[in-house]
C-alpha atoms as a PDB file:
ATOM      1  CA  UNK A   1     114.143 107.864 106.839  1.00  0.00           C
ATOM      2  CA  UNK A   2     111.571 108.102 104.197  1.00  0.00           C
ATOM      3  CA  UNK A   3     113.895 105.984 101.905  1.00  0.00           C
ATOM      4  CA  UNK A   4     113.702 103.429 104.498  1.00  0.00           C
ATOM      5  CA  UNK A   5     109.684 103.590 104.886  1.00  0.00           C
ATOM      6  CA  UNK A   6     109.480 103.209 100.719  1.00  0.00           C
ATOM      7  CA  UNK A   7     111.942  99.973 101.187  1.00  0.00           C
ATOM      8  CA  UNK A   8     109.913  98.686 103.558  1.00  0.00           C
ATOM      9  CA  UNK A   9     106.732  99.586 101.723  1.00  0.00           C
ATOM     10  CA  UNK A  10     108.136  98.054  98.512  1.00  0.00           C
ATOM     11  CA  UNK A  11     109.546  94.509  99.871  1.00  0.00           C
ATOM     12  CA  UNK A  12     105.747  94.098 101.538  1.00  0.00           C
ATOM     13  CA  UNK A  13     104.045  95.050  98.478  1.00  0.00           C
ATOM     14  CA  UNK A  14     107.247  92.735  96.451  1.00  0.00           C
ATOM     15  CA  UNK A  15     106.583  89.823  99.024  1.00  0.00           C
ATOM     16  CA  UNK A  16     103.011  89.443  99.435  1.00  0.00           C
ATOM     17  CA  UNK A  17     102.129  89.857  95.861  1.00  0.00           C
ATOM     18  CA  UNK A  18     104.806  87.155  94.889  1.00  0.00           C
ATOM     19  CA  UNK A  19     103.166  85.004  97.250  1.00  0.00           C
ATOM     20  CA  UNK A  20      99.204  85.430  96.336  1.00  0.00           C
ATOM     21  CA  UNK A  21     100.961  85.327  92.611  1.00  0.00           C
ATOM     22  CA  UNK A  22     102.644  81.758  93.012  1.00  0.00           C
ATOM     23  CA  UNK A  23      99.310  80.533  95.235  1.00  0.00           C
ATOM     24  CA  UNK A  24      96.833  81.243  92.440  1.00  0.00           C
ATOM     25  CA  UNK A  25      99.467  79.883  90.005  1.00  0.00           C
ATOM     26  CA  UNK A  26      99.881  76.527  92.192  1.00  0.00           C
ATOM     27  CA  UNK A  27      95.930  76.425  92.867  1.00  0.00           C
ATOM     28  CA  UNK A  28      95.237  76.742  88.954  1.00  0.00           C
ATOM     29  CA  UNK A  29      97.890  74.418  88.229  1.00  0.00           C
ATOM     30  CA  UNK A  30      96.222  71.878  90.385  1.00  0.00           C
ATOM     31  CA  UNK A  31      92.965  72.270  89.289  1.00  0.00           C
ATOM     32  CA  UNK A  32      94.268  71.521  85.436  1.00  0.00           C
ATOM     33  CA  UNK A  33      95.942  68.545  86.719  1.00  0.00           C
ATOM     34  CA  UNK A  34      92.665  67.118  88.590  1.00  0.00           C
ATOM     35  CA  UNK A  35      90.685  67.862  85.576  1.00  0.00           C
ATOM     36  CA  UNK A  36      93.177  66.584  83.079  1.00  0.00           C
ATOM     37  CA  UNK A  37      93.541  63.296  85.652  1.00  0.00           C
ATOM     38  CA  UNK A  38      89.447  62.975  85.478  1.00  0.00           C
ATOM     39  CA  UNK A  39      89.349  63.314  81.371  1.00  0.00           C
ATOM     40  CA  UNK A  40      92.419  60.659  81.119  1.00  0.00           C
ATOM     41  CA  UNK A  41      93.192  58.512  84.025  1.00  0.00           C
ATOM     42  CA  UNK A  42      95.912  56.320  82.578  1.00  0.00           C
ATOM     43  CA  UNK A  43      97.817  59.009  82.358  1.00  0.00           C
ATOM     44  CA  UNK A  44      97.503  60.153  86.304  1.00  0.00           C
ATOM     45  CA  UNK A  45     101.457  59.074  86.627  1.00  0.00           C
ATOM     46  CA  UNK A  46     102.630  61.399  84.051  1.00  0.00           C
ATOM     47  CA  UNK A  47     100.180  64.263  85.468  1.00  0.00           C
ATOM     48  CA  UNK A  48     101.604  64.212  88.693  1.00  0.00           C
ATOM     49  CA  UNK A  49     104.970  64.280  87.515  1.00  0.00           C
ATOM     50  CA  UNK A  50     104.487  67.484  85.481  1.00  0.00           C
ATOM     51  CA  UNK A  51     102.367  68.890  87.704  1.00  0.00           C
ATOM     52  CA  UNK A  52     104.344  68.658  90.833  1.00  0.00           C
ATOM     53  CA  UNK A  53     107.702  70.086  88.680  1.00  0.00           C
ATOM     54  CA  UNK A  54     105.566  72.931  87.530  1.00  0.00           C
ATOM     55  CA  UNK A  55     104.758  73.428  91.193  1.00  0.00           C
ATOM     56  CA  UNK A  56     108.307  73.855  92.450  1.00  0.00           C
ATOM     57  CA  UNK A  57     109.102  75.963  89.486  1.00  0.00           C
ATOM     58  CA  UNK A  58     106.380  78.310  90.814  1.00  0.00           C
ATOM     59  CA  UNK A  59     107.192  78.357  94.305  1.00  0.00           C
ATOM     60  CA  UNK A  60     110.789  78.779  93.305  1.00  0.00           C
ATOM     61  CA  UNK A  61     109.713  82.135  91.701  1.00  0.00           C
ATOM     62  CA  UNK A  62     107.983  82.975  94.628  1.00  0.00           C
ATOM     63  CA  UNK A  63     110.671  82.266  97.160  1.00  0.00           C
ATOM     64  CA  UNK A  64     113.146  84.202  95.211  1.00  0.00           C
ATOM     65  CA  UNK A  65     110.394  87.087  94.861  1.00  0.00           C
ATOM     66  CA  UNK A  66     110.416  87.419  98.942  1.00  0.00           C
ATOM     67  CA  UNK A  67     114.290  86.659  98.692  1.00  0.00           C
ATOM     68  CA  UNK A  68     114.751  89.887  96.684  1.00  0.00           C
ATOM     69  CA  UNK A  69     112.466  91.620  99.111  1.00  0.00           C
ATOM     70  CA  UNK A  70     114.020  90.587 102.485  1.00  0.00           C
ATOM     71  CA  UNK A  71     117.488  92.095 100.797  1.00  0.00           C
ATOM     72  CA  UNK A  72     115.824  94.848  99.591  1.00  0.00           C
ATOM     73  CA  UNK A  73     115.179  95.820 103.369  1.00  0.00           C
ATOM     74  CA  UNK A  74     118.904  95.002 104.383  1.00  0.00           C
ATOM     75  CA  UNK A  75     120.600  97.256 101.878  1.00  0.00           C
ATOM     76  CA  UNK A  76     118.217  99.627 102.766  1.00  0.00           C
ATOM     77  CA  UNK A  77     119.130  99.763 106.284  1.00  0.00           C
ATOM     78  CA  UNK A  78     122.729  99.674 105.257  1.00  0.00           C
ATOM     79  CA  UNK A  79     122.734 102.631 102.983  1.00  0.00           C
END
């Protein structure tokens, strides 16, 4: 039982933590690109590009974060 309470207590701690992690990433990311797109805006194509490829990368991370975290819980129940 008390392995089960630290399993859940760890995937909530894993999952919401990869999740404010990959939201401050994306949010710092995006402030780069707007001030990078107001320094140089021929370039504003390119930005984007980068900039929304760097985004999935992020919230790749973070999906496979609460992945590991929802699994976490099943083989916890399991065992």
């Amino acid at each position: 039982m008390w392995s089960l309470a630290m399993a859940y207590l760890a995937a909530g701690l894993g999952a919401g933590l990869a999740t404010i992690g990959g939201g401050y990433g994306i949010g710092r990311l995006a402030s780069a690109a707007m001030e990078s797109t107001a320094r140089q805006p021929e370039a504003v194509g390119d930005i984007r590009g980068m900039m929304i490829l760097t985004a999935a990368m992020i919230e790749g991370i973070a999906l496979f974060a609460v992945i590991v975290a929802v699994l976490l819980v099943f083989v916890a129940k399991a065992a």
